[in-house]
N, C-alpha and C. Protein backbone atom coordinates (compact mmCIF):
# COMPACT_ATOMS: atom_id res chain seq x y z
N UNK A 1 -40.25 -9.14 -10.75
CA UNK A 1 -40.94 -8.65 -9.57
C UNK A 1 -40.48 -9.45 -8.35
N UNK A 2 -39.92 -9.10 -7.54
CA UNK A 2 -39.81 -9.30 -6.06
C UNK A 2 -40.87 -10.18 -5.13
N UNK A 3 -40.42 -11.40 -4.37
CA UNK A 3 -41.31 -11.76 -3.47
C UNK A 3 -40.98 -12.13 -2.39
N UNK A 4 -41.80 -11.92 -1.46
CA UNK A 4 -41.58 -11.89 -0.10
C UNK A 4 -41.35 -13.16 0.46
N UNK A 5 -39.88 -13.88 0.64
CA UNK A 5 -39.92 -14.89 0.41
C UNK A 5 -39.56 -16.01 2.03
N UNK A 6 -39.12 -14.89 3.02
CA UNK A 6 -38.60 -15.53 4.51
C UNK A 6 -38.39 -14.20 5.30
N UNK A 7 -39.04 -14.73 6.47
CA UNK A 7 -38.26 -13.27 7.67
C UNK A 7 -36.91 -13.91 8.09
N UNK A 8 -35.93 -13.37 8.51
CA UNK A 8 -34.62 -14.01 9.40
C UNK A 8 -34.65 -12.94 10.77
N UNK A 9 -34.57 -14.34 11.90
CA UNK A 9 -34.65 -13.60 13.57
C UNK A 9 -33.44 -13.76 13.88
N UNK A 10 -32.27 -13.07 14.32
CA UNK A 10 -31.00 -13.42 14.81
C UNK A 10 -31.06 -13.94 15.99
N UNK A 11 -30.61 -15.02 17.00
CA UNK A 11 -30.74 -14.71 18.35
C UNK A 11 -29.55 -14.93 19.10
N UNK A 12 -29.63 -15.04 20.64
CA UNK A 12 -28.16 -15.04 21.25
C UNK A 12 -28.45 -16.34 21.62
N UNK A 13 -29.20 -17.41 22.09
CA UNK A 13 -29.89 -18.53 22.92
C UNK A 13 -31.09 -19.60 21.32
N UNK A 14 -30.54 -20.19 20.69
CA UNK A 14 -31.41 -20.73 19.86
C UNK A 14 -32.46 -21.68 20.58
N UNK A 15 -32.36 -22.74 21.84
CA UNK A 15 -33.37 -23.13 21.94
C UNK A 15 -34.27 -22.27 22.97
N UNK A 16 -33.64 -21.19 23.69
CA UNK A 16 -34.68 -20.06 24.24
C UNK A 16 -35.48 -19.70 23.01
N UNK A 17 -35.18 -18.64 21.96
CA UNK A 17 -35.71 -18.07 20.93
C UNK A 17 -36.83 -19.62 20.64
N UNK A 18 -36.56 -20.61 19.95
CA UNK A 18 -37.47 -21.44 19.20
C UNK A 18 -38.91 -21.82 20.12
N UNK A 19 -37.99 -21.74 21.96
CA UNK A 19 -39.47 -21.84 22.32
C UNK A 19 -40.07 -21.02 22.61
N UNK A 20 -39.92 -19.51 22.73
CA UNK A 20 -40.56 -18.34 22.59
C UNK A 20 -41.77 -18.27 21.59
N UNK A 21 -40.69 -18.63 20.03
CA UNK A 21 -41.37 -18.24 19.27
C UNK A 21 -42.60 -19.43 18.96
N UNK A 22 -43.05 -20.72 19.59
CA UNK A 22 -43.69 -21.70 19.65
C UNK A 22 -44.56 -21.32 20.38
N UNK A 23 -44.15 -21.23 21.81
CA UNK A 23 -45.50 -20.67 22.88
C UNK A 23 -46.19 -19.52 22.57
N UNK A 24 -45.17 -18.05 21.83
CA UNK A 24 -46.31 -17.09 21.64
C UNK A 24 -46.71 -17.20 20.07
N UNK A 25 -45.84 -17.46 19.52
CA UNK A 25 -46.64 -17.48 18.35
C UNK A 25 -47.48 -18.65 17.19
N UNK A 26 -46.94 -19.90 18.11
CA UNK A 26 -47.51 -21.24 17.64
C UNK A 26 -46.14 -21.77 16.33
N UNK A 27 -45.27 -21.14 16.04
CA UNK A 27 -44.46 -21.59 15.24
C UNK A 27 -43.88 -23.25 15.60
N UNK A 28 -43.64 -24.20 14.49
CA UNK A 28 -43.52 -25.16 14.77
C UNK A 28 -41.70 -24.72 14.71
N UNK A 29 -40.36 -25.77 15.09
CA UNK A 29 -39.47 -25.78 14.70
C UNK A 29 -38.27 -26.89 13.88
N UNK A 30 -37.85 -26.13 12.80
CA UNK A 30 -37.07 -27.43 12.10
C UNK A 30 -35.89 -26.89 12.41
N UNK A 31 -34.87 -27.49 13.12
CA UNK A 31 -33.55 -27.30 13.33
C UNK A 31 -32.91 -27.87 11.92
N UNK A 32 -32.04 -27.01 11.40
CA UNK A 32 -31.09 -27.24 10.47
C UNK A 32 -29.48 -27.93 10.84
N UNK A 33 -29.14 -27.11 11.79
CA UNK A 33 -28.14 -27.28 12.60
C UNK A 33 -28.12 -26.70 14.17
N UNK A 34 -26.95 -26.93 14.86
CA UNK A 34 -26.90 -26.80 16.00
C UNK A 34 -27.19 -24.61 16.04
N UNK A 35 -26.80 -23.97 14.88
CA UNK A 35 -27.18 -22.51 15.38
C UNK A 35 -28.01 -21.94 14.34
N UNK A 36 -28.81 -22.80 13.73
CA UNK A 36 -30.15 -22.47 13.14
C UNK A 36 -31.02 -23.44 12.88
N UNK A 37 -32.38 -22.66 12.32
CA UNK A 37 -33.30 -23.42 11.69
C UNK A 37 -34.37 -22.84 11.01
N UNK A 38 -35.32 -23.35 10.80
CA UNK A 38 -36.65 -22.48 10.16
C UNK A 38 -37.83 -22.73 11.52
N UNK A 39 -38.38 -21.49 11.36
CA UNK A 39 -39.61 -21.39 12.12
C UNK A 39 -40.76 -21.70 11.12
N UNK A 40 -41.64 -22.34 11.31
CA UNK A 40 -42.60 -22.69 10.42
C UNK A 40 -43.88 -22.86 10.90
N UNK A 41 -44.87 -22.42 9.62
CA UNK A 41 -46.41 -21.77 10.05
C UNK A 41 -46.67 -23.16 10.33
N UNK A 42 -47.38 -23.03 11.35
CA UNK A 42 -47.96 -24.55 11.55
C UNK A 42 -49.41 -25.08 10.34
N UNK A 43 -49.88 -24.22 10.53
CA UNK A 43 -51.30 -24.61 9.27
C UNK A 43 -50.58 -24.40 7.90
N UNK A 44 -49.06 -24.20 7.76
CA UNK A 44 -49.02 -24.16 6.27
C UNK A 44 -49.17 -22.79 5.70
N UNK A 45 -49.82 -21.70 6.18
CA UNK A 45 -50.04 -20.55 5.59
C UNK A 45 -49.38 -19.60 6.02
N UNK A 46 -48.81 -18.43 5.28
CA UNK A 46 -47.83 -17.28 6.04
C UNK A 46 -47.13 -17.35 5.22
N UNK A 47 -45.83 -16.54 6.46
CA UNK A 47 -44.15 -16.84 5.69
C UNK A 47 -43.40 -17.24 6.72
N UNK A 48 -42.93 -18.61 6.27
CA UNK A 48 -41.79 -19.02 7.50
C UNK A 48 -40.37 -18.45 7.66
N UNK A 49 -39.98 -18.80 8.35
CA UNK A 49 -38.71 -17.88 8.84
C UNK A 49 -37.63 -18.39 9.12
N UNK A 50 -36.42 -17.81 9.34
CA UNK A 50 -34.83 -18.44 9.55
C UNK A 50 -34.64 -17.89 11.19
N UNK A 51 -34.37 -18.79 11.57
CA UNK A 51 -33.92 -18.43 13.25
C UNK A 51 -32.78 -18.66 12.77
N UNK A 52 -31.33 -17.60 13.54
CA UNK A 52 -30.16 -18.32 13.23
C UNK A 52 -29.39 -18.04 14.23
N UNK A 53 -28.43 -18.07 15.14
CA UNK A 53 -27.41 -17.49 15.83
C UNK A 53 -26.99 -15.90 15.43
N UNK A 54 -27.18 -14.93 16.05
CA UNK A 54 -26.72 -13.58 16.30
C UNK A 54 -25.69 -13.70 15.50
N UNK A 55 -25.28 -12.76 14.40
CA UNK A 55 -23.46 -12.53 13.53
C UNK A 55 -24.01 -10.89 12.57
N UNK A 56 -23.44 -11.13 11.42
CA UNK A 56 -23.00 -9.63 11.36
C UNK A 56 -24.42 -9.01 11.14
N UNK A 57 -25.75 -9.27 10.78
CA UNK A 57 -26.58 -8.33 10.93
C UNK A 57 -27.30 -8.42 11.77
N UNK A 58 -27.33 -8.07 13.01
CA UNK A 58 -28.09 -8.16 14.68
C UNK A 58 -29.42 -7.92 14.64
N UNK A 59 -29.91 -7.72 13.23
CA UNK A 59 -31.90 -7.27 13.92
C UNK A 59 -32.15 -8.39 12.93
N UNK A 60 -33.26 -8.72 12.92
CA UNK A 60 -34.80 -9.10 11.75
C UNK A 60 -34.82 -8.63 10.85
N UNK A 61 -34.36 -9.36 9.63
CA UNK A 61 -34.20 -8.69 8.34
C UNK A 61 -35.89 -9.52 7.46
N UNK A 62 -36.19 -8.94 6.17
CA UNK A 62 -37.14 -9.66 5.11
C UNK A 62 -35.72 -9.75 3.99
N UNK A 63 -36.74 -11.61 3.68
CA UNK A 63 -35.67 -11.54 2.26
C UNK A 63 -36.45 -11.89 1.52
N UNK A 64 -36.59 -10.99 -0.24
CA UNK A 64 -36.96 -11.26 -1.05
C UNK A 64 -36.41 -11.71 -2.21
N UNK A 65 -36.96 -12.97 -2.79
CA UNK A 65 -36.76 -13.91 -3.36
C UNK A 65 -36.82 -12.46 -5.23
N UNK A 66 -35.75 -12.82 -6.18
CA UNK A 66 -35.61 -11.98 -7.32
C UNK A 66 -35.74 -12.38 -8.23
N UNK A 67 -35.28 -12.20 -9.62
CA UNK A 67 -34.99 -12.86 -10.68
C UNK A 67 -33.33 -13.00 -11.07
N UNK A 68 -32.85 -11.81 -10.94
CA UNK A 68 -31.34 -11.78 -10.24
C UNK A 68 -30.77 -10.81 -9.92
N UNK A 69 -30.17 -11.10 -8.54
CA UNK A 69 -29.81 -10.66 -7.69
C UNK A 69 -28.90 -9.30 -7.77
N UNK A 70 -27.90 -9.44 -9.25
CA UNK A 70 -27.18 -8.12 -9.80
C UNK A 70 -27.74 -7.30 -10.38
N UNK A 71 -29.24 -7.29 -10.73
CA UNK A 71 -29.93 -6.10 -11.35
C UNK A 71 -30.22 -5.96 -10.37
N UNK A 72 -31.00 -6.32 -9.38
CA UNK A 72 -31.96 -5.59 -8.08
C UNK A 72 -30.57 -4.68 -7.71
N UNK A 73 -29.24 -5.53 -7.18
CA UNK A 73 -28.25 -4.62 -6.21
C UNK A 73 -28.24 -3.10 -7.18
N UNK A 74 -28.06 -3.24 -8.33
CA UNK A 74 -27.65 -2.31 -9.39
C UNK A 74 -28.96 -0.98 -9.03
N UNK A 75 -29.79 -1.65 -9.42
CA UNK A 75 -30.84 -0.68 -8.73
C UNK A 75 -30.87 -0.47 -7.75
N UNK A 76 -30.47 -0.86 -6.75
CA UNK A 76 -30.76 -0.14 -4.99
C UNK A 76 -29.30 0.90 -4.84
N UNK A 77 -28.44 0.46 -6.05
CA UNK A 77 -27.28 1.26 -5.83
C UNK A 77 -27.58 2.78 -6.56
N UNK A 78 -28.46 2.73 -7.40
CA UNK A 78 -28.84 3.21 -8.03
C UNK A 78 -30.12 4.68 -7.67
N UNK A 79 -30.57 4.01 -6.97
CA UNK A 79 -31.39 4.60 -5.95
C UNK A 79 -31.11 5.00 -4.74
N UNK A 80 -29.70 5.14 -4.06
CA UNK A 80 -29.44 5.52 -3.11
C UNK A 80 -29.10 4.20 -2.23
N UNK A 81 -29.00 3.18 -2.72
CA UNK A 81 -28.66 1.90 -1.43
C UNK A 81 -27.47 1.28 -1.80
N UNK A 82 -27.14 0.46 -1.03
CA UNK A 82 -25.47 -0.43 -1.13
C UNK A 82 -25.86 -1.85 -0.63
N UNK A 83 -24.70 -2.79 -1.26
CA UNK A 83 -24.35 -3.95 -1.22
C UNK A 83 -23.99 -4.37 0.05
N UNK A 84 -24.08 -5.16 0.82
CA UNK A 84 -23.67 -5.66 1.78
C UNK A 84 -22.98 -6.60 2.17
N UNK A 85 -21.38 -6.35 1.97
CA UNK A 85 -20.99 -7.82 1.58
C UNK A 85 -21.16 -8.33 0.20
N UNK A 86 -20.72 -9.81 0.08
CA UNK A 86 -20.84 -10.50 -0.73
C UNK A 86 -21.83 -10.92 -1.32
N UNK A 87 -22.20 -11.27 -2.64
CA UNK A 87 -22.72 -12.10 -2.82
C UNK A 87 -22.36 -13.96 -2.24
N UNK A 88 -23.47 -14.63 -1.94
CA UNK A 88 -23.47 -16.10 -1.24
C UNK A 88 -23.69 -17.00 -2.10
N UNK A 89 -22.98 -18.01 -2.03
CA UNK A 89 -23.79 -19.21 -2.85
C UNK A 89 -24.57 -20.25 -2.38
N UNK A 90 -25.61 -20.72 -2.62
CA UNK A 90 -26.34 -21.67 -1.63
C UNK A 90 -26.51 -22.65 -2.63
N UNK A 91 -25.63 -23.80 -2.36
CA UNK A 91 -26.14 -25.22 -3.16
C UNK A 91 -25.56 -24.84 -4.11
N UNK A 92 -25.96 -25.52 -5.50
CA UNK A 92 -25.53 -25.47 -6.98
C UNK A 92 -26.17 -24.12 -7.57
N UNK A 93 -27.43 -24.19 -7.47
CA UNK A 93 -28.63 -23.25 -7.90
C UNK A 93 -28.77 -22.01 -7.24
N UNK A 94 -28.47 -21.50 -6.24
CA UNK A 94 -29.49 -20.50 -5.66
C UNK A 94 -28.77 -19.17 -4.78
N UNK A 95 -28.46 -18.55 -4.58
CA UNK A 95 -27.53 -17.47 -4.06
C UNK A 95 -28.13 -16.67 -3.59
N UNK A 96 -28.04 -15.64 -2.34
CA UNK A 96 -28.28 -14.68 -1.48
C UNK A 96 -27.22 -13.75 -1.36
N UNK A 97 -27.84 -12.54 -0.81
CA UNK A 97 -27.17 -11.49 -0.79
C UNK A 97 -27.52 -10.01 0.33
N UNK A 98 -26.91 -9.76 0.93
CA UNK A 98 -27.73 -8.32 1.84
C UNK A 98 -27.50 -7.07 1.22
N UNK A 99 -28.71 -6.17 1.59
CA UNK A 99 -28.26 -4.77 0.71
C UNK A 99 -28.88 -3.60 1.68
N UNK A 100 -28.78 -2.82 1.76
CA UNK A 100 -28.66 -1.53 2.51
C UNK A 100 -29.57 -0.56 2.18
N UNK A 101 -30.97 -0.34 2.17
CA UNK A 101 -31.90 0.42 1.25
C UNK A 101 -31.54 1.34 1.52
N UNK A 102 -32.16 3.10 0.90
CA UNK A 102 -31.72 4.04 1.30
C UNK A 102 -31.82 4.53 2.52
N UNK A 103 -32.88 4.20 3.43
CA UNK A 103 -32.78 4.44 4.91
C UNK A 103 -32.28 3.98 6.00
N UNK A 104 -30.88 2.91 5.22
CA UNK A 104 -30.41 2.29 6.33
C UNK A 104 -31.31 1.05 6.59
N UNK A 105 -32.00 0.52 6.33
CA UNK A 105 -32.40 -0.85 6.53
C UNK A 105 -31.79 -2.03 5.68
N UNK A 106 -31.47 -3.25 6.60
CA UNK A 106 -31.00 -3.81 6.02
C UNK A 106 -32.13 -4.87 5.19
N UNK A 107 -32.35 -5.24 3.66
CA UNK A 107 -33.04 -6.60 3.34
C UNK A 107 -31.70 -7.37 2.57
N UNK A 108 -32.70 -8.72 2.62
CA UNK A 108 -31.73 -9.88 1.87
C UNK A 108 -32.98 -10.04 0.43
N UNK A 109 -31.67 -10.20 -0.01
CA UNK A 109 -32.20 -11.12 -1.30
C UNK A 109 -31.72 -12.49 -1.61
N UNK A 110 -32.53 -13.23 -2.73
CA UNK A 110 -32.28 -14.27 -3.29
C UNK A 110 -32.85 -14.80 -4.57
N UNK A 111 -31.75 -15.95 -4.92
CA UNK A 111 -31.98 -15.96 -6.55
C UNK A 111 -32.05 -17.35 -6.10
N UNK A 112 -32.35 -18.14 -7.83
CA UNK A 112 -32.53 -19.11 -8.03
C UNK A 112 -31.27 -19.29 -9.57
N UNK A 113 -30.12 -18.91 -9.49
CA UNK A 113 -30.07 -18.75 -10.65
C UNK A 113 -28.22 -20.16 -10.75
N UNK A 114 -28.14 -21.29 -12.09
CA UNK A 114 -27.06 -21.85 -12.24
C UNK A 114 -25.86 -21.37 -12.07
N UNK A 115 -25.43 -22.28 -11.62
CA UNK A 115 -23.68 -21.73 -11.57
C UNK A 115 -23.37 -21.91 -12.94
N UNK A 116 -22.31 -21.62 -13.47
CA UNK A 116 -22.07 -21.54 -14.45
C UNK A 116 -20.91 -21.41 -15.51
């Protein structure tokens, strides 16, 4: 089962966007690097988010966290959706991926799963 695991905001201006999203929405900010970071619930509760520099997918995507990542694609291919790109590797453990539902929206996914 699927969980709702991060929003991602693209932007053109990262410290415009971080203080936007602070003054209206109270988000605290953790810079990762100079063209991202996480937006984060300040009380701890919600879902925090990826601010990152504007690149190939230009809107606000949801990414849900899987069990793995090649059955979900298999099924969205399956159902009328496509792969987006590559699969990613993050760290040793954990990999992401974008996919194309059938209406043209883009979500991300992600695994937790060993290299191997």
């Amino acid at each position: 089962m699927a969980k709702m695991e991060l929003f991602e905001i693209p932007a053109d201006d990262i410290q415009r966007a971080q203080a936007f999203y602070r003054s209206v929405l109270g988000f605290e900010y953790e810079p990762w690097a100079d063209d991202m970071g996480m937006l984060r619930q300040p009380d701890g509760h919600g879902v925090d988010g990826d601010l990152h520099q504007r690149g190939e997918v230009p809107h606000p995507t949801i990414v849900f966290t899987v069990d793995r990542i090649e059955d979900v694609v298999a099924a969205a291919v399956a159902a009328g959706g496509e792969q987006v790109g590559e699969i990613q590797q993050l760290g040793e453990d954990s990999r992401w991926v974008y996919l194309r539902d059938s209406e043209g929206n883009v979500i991300g996914l992600f695994d937790e799963v060993a290299v191997g």
